[in-house]
Protein backbone atom coordinates (compact mmCIF):
# COMPACT_ATOMS: atom_id res chain seq x y z
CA UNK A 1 0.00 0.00 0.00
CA UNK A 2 1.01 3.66 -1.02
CA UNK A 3 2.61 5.70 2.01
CA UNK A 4 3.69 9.20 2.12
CA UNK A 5 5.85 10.00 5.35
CA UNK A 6 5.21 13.37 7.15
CA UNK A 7 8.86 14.68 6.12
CA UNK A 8 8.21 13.69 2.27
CA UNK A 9 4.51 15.20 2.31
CA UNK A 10 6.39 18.89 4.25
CA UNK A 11 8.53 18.57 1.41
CA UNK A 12 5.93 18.37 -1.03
CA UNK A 13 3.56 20.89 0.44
CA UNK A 14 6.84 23.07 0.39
CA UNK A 15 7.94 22.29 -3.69
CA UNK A 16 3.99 23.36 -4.45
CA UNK A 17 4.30 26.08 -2.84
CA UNK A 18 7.59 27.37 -4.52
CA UNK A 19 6.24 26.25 -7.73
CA UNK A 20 2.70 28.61 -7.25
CA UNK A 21 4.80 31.48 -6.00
CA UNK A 22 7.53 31.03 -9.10
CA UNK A 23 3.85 31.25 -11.22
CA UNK A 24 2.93 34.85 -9.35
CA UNK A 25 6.27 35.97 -9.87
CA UNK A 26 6.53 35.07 -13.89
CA UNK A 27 2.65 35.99 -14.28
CA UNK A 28 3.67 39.61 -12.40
CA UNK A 29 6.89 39.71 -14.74
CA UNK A 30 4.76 38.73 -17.81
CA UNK A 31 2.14 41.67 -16.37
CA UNK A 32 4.71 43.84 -16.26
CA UNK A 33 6.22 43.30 -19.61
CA UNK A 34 3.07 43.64 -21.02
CA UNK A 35 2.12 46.82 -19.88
CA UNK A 36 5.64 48.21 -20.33
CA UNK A 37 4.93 47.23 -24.46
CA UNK A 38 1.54 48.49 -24.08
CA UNK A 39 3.38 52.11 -22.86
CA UNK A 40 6.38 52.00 -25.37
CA UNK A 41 3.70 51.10 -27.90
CA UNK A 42 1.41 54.07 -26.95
CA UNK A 43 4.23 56.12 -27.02
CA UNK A 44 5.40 55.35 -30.46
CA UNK A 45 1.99 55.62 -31.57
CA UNK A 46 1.61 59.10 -30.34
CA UNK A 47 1.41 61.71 -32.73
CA UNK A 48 4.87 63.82 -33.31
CA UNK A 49 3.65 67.42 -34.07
CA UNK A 50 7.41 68.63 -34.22
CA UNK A 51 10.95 67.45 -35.37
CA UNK A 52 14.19 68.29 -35.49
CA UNK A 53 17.34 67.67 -38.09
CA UNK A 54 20.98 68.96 -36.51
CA UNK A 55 22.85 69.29 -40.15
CA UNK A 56 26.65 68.78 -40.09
CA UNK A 57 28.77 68.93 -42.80
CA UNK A 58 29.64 66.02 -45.04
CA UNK A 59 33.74 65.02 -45.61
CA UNK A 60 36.28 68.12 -46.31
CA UNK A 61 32.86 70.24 -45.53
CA UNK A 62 33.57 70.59 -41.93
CA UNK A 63 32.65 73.98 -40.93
CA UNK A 64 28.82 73.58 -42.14
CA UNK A 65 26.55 73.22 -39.49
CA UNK A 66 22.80 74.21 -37.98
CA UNK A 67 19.15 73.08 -37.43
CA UNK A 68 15.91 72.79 -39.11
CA UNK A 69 12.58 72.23 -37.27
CA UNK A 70 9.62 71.31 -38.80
CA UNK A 71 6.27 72.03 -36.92
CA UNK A 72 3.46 69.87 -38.24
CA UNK A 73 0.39 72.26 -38.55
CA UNK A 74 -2.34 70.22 -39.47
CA UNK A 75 -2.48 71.44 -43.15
CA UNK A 76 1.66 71.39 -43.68
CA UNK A 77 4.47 71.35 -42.25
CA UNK A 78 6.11 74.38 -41.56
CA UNK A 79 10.19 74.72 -41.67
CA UNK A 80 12.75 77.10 -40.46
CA UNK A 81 16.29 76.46 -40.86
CA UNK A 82 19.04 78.69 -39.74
CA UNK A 83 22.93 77.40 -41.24
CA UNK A 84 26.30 78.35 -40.71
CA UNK A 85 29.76 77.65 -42.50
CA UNK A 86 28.12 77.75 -46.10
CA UNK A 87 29.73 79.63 -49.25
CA UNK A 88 29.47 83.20 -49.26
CA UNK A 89 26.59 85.12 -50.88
CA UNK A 90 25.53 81.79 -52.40
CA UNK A 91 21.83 80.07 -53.62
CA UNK A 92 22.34 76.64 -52.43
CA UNK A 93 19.85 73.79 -52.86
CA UNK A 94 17.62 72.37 -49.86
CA UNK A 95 16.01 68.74 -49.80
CA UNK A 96 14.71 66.19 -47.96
CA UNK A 97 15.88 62.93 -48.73
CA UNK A 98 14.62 59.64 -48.69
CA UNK A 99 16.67 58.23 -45.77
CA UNK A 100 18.05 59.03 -42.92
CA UNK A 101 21.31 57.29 -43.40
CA UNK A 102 24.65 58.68 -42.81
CA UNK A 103 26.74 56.09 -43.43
CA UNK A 104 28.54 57.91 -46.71
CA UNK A 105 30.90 60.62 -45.94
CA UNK A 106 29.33 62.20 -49.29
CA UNK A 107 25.58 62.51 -48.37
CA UNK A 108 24.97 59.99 -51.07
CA UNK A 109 23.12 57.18 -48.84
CA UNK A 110 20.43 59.54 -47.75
CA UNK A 111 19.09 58.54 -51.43
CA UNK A 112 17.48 60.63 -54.20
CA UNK A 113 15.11 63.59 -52.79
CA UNK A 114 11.54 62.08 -51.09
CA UNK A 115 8.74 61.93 -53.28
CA UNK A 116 6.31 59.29 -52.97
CA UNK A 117 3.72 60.76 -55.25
CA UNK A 118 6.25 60.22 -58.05
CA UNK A 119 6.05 64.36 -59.11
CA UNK A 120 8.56 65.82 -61.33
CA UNK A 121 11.04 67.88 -59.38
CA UNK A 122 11.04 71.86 -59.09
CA UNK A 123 9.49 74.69 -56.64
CA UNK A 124 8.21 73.87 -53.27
CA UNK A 125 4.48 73.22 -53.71
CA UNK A 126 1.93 70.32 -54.33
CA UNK A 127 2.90 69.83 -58.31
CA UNK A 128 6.62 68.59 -57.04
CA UNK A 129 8.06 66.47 -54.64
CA UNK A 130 7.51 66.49 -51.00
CA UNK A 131 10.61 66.95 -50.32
CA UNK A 132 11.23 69.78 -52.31
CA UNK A 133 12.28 73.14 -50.24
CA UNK A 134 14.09 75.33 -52.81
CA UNK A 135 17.11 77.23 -52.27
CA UNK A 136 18.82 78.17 -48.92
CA UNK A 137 20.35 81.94 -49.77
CA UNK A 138 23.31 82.64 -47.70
CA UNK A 139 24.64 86.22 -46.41
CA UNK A 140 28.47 87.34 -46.82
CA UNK A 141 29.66 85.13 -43.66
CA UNK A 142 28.20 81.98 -45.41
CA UNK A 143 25.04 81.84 -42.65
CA UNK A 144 21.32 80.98 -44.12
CA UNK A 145 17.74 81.51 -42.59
CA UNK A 146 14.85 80.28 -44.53
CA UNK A 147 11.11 79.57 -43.95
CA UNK A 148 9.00 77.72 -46.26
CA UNK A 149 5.91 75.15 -45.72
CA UNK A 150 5.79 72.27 -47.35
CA UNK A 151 1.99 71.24 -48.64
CA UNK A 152 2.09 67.97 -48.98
CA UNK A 153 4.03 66.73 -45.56
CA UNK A 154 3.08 65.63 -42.63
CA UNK A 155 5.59 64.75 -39.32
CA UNK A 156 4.10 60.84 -38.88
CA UNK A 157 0.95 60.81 -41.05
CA UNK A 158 0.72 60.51 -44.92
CA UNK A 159 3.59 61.50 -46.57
CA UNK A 160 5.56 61.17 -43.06
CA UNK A 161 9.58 62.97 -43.27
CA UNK A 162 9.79 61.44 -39.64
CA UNK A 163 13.26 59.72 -39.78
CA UNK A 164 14.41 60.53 -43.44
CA UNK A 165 17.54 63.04 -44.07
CA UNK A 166 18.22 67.07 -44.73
CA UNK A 167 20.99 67.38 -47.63
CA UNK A 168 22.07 71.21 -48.27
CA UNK A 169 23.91 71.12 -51.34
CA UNK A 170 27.25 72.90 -52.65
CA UNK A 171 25.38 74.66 -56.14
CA UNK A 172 21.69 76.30 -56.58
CA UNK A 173 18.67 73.84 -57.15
CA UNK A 174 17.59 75.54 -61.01
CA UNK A 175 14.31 74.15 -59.69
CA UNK A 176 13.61 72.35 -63.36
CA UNK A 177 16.07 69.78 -64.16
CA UNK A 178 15.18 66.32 -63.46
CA UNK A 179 15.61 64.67 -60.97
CA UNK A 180 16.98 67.02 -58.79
CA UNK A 181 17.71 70.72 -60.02
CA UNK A 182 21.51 69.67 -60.86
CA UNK A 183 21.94 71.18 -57.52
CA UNK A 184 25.90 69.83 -57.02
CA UNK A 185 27.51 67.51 -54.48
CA UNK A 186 25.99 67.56 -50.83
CA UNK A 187 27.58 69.30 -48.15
CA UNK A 188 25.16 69.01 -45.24
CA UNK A 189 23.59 66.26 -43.96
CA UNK A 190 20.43 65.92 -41.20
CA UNK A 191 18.46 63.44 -39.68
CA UNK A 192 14.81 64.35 -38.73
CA UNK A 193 14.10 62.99 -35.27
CA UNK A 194 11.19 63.69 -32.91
CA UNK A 195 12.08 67.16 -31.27
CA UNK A 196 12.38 67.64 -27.34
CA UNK A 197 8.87 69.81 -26.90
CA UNK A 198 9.16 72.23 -23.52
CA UNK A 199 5.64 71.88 -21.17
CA UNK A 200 3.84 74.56 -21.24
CA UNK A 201 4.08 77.05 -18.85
CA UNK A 202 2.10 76.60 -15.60
């Protein structure tokens, strides 16, 4: 006949025990996880209403640097750039790229300008490509502030420029050739990442 002694059913009684309190602990953990994906998932969701590009300069273009922001206002996105440690008195072409890759020291794996509606290239505006943002014009100490909106654009919506690349190239866009306005090699180079947005004031 089956027997359990006291000492073997304690140290049962004791292994069930561990086992249901291992469960709690892995069914918190699992909990846990789940609601941390649930948050990081909310969060990535969330809808980016600005964005930022910091533009340094590509190889032997050292001294170029600045910002663009892009504010997404519901019917556009609005952009103002401000550049530094460009030619002189100088028209220089302005673009967003496809991607957001920096990998060449020439600008050349950000890829050809964005333009998912597959529009012929030229003037900012809803006949060209999304990307399209004209010239930059620089004063005599080679610095650049421009403001343009761009139609067609949106932060994280249709036509998102969320993660894709700024180029500022070395010659003026002619805003007609095809693809890109023969606008020369690319000097500056930008990633557009979610900006840092202040709380508003209390």
């Amino acid at each position: 006949m089956f027997s359990i002694t006291r000492s073997t059913a304690l140290g049962l009684f004791a292994g069930f025990g561990i086992a249901l309190a291992g469960a709690g602990c892995a069914n918190s953990d699992h909990q846990h996880m789940q609601h941390s994906s649930t948050m990081q998932a909310a969060d990535m969701g969330a809808e980016v209403k600005e964005a930022v590009a910091v533009i340094r300069g590509t190889k032997g273009n050292d001294a170029v640097k600045g910002t663009v922001k892009f504010t997404d206002t519901g019917s556009g996105v609005k952009v103002v750039a401000h550049l530094e440690g460009l030619p002189a008195n100088a028209e220089l072409g302005f673009h967003i790229h496809e991607f957001g890759d920096g990998t060449a020291e020439d600008g050349t794996s950000a890829g050809g300008h964005y333009n998912p509606s597959g529009h012929q290239h030229g003037s900012p505006g809803a006949a060209s490509h999304v990307g399209d943002m004209g010239n930059l014009k620089t004063d005599d100490k080679g610095m650049a502030h421009v403001e343009v909106t761009l139609d067609q654009a949106t932060i994280t919506g249709k036509n998102a420029i969320l993660g894709r690349g700024v180029i500022v190239h070395g010659k003026a866009d002619d805003l007609k050739s095809q693809p890109a306005g023969n606008a020369g090699p690319r000097i500056g180079f930008g990633v557009i990442g979610v900006a840092k947005v202040a709380p508003p004031p209390k």
